[in-house]
PDB file of N, CA and C in Angstrom:
ATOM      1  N   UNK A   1     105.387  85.527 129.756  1.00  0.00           N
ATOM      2  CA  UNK A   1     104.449  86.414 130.384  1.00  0.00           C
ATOM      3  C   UNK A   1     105.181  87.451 131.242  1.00  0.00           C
ATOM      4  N   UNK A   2     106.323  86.997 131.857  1.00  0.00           N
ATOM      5  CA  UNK A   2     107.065  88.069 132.794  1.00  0.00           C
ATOM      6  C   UNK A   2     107.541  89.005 131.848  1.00  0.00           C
ATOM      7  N   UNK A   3     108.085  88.548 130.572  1.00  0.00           N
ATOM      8  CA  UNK A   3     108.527  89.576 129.924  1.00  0.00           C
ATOM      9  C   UNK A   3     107.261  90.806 129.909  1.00  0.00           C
ATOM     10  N   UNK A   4     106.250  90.098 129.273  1.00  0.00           N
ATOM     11  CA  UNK A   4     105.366  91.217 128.944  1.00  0.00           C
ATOM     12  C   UNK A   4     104.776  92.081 129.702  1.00  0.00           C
ATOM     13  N   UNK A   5     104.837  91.498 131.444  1.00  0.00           N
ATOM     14  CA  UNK A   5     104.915  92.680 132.396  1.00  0.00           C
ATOM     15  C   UNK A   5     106.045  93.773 132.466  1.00  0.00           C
ATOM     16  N   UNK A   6     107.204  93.160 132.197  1.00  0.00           N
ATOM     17  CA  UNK A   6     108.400  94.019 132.404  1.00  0.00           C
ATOM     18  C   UNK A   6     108.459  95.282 131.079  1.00  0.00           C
ATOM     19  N   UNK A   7     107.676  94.906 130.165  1.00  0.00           N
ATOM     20  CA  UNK A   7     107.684  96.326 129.106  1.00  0.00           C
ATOM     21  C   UNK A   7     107.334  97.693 129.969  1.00  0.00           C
ATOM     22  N   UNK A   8     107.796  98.778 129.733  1.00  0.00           N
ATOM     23  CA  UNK A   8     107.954 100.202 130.412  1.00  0.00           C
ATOM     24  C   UNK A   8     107.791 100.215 131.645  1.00  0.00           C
ATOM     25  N   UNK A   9     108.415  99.422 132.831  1.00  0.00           N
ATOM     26  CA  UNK A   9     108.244  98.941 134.026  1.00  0.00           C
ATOM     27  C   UNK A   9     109.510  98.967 134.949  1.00  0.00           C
ATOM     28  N   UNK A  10     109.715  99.644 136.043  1.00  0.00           N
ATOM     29  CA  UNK A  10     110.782  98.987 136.420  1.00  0.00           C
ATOM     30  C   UNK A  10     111.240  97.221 136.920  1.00  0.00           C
ATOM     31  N   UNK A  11     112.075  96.747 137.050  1.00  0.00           N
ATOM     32  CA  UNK A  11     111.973  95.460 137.633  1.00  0.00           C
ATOM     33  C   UNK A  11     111.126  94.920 138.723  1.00  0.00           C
ATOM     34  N   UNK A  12     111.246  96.384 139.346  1.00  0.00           N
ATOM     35  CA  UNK A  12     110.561  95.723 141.408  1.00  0.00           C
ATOM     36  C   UNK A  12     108.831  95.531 140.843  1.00  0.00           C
ATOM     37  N   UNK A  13     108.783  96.813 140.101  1.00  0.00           N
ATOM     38  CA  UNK A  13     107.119  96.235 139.755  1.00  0.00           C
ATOM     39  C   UNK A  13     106.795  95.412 139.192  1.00  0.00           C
ATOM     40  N   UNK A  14     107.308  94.902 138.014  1.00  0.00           N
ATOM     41  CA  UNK A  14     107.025  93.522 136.703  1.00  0.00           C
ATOM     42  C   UNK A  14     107.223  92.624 138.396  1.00  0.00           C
ATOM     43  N   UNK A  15     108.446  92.450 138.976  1.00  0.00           N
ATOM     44  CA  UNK A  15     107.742  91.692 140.007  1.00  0.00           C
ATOM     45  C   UNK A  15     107.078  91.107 141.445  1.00  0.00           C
ATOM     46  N   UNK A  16     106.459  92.526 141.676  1.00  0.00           N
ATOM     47  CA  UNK A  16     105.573  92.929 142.398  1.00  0.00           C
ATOM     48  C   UNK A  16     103.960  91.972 141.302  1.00  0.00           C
ATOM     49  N   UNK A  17     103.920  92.683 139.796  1.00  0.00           N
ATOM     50  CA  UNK A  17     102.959  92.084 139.062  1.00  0.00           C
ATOM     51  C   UNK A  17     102.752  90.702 138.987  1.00  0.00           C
ATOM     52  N   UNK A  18     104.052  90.052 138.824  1.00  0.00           N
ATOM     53  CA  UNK A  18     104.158  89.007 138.759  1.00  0.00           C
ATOM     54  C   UNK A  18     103.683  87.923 139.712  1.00  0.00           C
ATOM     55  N   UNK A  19     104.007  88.277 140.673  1.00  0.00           N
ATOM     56  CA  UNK A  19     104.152  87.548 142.144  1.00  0.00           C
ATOM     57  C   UNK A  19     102.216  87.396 142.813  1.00  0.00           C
ATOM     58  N   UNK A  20     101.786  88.799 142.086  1.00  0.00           N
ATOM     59  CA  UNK A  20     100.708  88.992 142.524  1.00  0.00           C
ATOM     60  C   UNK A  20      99.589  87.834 141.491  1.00  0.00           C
ATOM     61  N   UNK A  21      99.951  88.092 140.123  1.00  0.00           N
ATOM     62  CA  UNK A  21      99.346  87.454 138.839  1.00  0.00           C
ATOM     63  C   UNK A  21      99.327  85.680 139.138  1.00  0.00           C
ATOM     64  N   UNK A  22     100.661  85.465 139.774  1.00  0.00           N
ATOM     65  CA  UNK A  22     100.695  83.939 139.930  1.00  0.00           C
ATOM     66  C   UNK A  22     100.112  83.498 141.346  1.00  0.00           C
ATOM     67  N   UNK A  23     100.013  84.567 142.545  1.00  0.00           N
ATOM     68  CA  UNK A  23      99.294  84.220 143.744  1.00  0.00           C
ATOM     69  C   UNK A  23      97.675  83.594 143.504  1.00  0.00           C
ATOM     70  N   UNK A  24      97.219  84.576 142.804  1.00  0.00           N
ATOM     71  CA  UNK A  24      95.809  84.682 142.321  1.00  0.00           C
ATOM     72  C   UNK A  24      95.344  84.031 141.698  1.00  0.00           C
ATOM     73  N   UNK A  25      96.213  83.484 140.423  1.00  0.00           N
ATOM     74  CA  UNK A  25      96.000  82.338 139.517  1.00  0.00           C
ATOM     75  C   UNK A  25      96.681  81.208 139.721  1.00  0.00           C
ATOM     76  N   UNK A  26      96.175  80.178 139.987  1.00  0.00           N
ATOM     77  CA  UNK A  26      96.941  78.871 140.044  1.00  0.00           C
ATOM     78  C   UNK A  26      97.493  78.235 138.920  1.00  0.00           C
ATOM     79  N   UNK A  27      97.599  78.702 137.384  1.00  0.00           N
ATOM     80  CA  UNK A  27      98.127  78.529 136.631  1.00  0.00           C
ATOM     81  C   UNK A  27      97.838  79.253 135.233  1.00  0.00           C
ATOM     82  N   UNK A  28      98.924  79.093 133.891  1.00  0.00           N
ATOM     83  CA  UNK A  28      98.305  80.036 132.923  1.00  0.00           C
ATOM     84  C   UNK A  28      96.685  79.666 132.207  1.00  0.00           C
ATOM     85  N   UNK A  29      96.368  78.655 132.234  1.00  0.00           N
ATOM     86  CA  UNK A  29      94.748  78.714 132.067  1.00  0.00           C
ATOM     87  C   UNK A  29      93.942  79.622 132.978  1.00  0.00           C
ATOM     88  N   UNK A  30      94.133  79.777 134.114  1.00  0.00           N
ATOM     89  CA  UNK A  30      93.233  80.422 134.752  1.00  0.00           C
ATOM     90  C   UNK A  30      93.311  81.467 134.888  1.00  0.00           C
ATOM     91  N   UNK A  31      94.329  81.754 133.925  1.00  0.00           N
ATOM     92  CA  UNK A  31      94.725  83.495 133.330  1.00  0.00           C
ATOM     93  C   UNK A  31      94.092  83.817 132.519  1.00  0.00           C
ATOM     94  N   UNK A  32      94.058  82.772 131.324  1.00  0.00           N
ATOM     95  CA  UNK A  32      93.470  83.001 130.510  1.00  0.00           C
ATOM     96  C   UNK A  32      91.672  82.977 130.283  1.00  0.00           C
ATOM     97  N   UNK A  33      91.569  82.082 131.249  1.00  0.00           N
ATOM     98  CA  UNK A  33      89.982  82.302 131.808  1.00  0.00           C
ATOM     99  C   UNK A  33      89.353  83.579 132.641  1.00  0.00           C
ATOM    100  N   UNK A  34      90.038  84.032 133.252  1.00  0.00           N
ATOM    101  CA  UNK A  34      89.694  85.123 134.330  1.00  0.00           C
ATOM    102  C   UNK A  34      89.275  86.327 133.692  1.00  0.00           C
ATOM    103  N   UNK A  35      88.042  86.642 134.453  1.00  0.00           N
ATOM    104  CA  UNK A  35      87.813  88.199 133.904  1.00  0.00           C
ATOM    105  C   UNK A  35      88.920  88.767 133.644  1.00  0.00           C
ATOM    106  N   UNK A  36      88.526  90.018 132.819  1.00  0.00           N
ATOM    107  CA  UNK A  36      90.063  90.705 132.446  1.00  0.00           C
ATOM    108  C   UNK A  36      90.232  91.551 133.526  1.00  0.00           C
ATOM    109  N   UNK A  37      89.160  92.153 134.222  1.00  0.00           N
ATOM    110  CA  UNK A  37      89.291  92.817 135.295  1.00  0.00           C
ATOM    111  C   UNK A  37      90.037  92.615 136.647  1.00  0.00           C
ATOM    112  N   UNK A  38      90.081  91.093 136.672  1.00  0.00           N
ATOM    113  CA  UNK A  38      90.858  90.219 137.434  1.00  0.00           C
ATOM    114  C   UNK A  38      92.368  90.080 137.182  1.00  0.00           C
ATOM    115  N   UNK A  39      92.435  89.957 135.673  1.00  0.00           N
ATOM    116  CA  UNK A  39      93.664  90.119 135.634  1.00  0.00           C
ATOM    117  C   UNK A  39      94.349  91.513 136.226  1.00  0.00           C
ATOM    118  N   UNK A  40      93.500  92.508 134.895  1.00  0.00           N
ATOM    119  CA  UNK A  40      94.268  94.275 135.655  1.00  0.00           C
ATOM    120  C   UNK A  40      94.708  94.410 136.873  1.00  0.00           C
ATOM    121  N   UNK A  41      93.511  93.662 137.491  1.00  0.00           N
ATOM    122  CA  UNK A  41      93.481  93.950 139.146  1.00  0.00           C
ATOM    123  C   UNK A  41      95.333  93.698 139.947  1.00  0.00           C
ATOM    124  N   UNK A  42      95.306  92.584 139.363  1.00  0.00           N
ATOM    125  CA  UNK A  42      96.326  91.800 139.419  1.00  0.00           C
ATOM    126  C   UNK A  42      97.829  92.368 139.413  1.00  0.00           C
ATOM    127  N   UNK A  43      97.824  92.571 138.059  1.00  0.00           N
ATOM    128  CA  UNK A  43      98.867  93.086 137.380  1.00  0.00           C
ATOM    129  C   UNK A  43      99.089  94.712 137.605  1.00  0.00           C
ATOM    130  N   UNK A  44      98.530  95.521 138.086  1.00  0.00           N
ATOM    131  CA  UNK A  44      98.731  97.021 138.135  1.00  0.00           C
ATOM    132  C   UNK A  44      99.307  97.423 138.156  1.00  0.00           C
ATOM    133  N   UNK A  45     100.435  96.582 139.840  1.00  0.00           N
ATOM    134  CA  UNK A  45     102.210  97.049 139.649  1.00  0.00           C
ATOM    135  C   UNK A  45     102.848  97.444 138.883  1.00  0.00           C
ATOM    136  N   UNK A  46     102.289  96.932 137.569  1.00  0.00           N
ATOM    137  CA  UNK A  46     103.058  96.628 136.322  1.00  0.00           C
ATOM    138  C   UNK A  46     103.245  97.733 135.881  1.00  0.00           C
ATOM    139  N   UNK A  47     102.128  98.606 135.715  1.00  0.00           N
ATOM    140  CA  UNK A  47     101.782  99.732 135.280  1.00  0.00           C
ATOM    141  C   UNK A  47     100.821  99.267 133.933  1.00  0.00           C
ATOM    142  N   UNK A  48     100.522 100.351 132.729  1.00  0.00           N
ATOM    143  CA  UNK A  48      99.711 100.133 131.834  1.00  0.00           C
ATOM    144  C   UNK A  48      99.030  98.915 131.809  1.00  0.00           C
ATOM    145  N   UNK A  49      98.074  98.377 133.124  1.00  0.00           N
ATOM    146  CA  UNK A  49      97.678  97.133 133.284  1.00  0.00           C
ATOM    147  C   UNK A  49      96.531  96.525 132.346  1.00  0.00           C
ATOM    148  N   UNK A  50      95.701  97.525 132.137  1.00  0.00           N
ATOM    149  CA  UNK A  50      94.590  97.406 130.798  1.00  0.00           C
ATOM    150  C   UNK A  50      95.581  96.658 129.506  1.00  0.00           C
ATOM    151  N   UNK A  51      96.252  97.598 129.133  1.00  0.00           N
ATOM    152  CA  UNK A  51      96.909  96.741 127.941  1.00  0.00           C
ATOM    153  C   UNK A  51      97.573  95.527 128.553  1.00  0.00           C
ATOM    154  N   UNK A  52      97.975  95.446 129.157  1.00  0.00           N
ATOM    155  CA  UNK A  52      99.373  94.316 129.263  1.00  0.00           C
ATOM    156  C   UNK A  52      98.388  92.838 129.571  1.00  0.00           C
ATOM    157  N   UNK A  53      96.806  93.072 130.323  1.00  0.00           N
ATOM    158  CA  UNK A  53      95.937  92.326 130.625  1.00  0.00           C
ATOM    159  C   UNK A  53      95.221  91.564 129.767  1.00  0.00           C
ATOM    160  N   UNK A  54      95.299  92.467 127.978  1.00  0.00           N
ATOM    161  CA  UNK A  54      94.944  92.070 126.886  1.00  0.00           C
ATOM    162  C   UNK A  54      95.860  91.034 126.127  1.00  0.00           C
ATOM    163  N   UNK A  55      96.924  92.123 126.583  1.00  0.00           N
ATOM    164  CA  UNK A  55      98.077  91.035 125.909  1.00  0.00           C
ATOM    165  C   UNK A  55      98.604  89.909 126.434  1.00  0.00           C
ATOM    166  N   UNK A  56      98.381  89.124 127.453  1.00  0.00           N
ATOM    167  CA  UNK A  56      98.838  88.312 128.412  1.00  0.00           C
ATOM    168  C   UNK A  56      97.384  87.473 127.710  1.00  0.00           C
ATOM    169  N   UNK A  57      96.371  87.750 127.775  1.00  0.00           N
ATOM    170  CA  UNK A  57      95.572  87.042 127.524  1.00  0.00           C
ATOM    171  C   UNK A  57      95.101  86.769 126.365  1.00  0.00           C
ATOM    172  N   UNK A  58      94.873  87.396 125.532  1.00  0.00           N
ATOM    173  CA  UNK A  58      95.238  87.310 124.367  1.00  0.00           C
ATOM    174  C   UNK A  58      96.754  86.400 124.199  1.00  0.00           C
ATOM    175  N   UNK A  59      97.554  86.757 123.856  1.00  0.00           N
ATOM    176  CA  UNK A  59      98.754  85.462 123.795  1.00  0.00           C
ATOM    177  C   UNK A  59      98.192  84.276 124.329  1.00  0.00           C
ATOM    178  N   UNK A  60      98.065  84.438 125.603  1.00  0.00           N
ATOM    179  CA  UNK A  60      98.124  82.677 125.880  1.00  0.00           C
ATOM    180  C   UNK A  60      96.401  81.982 125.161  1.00  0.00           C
ATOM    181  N   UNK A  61      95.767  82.979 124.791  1.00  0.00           N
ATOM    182  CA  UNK A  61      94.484  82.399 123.611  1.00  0.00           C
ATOM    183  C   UNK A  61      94.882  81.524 122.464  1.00  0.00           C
ATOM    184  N   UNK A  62      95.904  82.436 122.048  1.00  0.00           N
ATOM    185  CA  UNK A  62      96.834  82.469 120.844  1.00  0.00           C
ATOM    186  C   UNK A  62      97.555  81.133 120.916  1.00  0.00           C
ATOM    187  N   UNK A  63      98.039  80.978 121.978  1.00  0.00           N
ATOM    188  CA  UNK A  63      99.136  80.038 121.903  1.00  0.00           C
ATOM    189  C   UNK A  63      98.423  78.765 122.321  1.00  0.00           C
ATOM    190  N   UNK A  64      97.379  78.432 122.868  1.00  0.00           N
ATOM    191  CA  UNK A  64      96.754  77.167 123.005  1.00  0.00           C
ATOM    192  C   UNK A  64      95.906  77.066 121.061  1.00  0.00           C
ATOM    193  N   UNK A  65      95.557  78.091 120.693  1.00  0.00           N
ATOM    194  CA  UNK A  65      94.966  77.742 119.583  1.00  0.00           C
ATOM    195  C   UNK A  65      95.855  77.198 118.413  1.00  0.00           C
ATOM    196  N   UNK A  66      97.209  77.839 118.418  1.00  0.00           N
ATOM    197  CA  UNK A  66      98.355  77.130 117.964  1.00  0.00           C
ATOM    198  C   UNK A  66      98.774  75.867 118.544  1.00  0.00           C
ATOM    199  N   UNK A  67      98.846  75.796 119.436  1.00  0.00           N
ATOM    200  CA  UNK A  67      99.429  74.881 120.060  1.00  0.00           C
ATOM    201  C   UNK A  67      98.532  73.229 120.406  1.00  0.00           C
ATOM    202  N   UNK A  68      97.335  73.772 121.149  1.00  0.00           N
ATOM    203  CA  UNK A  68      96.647  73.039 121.268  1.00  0.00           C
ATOM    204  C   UNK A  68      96.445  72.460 122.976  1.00  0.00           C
ATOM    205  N   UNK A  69      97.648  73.618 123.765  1.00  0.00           N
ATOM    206  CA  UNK A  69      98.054  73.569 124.648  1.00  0.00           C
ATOM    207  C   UNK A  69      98.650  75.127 125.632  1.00  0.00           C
ATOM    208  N   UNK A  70      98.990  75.570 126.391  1.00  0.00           N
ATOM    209  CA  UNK A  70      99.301  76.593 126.848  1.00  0.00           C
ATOM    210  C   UNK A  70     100.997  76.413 127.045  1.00  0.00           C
ATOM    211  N   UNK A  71     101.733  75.913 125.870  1.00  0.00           N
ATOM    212  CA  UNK A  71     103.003  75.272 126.263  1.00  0.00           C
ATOM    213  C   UNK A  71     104.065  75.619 124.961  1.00  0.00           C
ATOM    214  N   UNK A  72     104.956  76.374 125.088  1.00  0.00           N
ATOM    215  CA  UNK A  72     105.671  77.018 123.851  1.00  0.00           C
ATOM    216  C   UNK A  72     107.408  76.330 123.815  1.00  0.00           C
ATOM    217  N   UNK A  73     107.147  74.401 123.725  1.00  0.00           N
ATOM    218  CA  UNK A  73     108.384  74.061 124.009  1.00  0.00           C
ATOM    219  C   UNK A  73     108.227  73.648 122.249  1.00  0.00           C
ATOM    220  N   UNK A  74     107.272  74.134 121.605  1.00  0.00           N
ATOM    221  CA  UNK A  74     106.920  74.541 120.274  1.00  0.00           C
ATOM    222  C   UNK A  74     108.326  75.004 119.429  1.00  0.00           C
ATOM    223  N   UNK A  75     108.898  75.962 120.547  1.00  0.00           N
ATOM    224  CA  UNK A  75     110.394  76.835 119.901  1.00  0.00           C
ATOM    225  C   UNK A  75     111.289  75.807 119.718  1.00  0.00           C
ATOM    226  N   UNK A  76     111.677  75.257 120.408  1.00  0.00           N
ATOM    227  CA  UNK A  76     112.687  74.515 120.589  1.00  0.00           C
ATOM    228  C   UNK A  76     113.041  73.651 119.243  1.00  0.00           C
ATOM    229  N   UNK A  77     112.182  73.381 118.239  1.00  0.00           N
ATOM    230  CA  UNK A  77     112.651  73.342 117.051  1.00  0.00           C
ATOM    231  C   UNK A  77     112.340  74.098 115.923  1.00  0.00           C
ATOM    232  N   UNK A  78     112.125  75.333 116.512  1.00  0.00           N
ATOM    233  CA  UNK A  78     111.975  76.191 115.693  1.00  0.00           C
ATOM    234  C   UNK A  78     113.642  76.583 115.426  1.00  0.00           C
ATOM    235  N   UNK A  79     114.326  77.674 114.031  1.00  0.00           N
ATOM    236  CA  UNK A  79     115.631  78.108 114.093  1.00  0.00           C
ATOM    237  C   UNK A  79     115.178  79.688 115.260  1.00  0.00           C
ATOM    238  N   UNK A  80     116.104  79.976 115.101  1.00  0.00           N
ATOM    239  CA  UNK A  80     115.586  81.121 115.903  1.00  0.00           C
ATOM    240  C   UNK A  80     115.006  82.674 115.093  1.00  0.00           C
ATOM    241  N   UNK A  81     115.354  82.504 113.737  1.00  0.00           N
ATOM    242  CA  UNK A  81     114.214  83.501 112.867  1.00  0.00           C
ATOM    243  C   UNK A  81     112.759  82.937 113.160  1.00  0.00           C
ATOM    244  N   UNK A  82     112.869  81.652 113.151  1.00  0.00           N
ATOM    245  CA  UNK A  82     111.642  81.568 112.970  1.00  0.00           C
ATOM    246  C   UNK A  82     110.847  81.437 114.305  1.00  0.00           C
ATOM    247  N   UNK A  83     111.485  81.480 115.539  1.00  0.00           N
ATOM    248  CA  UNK A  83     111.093  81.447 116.638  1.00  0.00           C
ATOM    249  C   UNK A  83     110.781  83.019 117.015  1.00  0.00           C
ATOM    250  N   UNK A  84     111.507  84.260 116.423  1.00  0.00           N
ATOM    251  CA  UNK A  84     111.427  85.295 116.381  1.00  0.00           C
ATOM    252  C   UNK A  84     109.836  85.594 115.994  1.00  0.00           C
ATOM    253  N   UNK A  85     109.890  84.816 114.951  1.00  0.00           N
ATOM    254  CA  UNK A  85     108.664  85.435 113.658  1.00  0.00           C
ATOM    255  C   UNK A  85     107.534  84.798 114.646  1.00  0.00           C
ATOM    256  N   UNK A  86     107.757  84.176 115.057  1.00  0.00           N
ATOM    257  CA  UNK A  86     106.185  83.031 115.551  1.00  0.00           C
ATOM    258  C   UNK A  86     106.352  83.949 116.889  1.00  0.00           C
ATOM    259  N   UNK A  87     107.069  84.425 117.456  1.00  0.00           N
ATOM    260  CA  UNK A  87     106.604  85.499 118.964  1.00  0.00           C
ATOM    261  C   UNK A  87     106.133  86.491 118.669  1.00  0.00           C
ATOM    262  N   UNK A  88     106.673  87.435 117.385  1.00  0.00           N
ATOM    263  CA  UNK A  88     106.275  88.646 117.225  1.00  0.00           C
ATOM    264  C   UNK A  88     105.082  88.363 116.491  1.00  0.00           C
ATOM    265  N   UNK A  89     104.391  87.444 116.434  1.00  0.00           N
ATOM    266  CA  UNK A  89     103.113  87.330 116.041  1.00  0.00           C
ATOM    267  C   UNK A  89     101.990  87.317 116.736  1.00  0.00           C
ATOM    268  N   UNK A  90     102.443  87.405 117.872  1.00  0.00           N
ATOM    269  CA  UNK A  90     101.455  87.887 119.209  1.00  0.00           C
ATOM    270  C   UNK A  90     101.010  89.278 119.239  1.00  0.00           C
ATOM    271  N   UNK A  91     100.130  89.891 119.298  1.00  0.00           N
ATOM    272  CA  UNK A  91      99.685  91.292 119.515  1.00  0.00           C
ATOM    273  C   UNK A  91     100.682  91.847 120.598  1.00  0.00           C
ATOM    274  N   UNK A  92     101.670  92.820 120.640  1.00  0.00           N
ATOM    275  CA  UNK A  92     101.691  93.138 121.835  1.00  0.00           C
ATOM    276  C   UNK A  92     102.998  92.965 122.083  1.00  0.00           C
ATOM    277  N   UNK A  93     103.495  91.783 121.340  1.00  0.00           N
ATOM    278  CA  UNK A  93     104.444  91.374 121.559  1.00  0.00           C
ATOM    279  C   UNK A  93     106.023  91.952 120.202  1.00  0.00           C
ATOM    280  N   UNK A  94     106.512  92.731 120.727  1.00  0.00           N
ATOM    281  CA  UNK A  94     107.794  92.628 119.592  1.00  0.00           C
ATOM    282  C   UNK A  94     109.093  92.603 119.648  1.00  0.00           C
ATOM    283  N   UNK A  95     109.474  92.581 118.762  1.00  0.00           N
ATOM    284  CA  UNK A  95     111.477  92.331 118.667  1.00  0.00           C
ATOM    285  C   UNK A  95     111.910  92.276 120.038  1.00  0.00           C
ATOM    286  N   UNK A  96     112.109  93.148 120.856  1.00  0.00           N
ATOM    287  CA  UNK A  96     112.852  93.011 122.024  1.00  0.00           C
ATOM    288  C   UNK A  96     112.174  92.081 123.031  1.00  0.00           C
ATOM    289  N   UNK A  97     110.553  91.828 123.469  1.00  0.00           N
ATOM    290  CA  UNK A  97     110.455  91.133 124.033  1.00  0.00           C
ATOM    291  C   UNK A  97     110.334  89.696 123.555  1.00  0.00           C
ATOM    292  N   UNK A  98     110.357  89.163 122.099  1.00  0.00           N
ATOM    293  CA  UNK A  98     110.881  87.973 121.857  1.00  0.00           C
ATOM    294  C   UNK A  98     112.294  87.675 121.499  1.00  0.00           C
ATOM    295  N   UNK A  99     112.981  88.389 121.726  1.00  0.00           N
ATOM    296  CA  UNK A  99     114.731  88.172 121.894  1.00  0.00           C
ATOM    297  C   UNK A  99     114.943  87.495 123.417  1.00  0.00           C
ATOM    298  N   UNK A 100     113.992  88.383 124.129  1.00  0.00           N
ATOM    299  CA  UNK A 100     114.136  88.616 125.337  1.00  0.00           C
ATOM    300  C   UNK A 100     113.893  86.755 125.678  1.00  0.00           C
ATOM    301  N   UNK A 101     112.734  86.614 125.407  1.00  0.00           N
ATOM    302  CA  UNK A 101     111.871  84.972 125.963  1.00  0.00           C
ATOM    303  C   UNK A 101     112.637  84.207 125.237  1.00  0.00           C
ATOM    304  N   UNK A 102     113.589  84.480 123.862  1.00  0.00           N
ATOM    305  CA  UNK A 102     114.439  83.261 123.392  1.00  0.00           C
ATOM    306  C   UNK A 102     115.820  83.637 124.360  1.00  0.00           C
ATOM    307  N   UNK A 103     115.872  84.618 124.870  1.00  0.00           N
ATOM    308  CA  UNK A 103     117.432  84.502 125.258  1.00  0.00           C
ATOM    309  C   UNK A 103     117.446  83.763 126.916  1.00  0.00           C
ATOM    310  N   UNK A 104     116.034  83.680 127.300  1.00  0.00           N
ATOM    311  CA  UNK A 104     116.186  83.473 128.829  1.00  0.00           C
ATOM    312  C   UNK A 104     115.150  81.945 128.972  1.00  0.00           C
ATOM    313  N   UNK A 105     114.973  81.640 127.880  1.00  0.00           N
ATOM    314  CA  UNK A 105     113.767  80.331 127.924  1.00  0.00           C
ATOM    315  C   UNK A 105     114.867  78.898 127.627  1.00  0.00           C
TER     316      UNK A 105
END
C-alpha cells in the first residue's frame, strides 16, 4: 500500500499519506471498508488521492477475494515472474511498483 502512495509523489508526502491512512484506520480491513471519501480524505498528501483511494481499495478487495484474507505471504512461494504477474494484476498497480513490494517485502 505504501508503494502505491509513493507513485508521482515525493517521499515526505507518500509519508505524510501514510502516517495519516494508518492513524485513521486501525487496520487494512478498515481501509477497505471505509467510505472512499474517507480514504481520499486521508491520503491527499499523496497527491492524485481519488485514484490512489480506488486503487488501495480496490487491491486490498482483490486480495482478500484471492486470498481469502488481507495477507500477501501468498508470494513467498510464488517464483518471482510469477509474483510479478499476480501484482501487476491489480488495477493500478504495475512493473515498477511490483518490483518495488518484491524487492522490499
Amino acid at each position: 500500500m505504501l508503494t502505491i502512495l509513493s507513485q508521482n509523489t515525493s517521499d515526505t508526502n507518500r509519508d505524510r499519506a501514510y502516517a495519516a491512512l494508518r492513524s485513521r484506520f486501525p487496520d487494512w480491513a478498515a481501509v477497505l471498508n471505509a467510505p472512499r471519501e474517507e480514504v481520499e480524505e486521508a491520503i491527499r498528501p499523496a497527491g492524485l488521492w481519488q485514484q490512489k483511494a480506488r486503487v488501495l481499495q480496490e487491491t486490498l478487495a482483490s486480495i482478500l477475494e484471492d486470498q481469502g484474507e488481507l495477507d500477501l505471504s501468498v508470494l513467498d512461494e510464488m517464483s518471482n515472474d510469477e509474483a510479478l504477474d499476480y501484482l501487476t494484476g491489480f488495477r493500478g498497480v504495475g512493473i515498477k511498483t511490483a518490483a518495488c513490494v518484491l524487492c522490499f517485502a
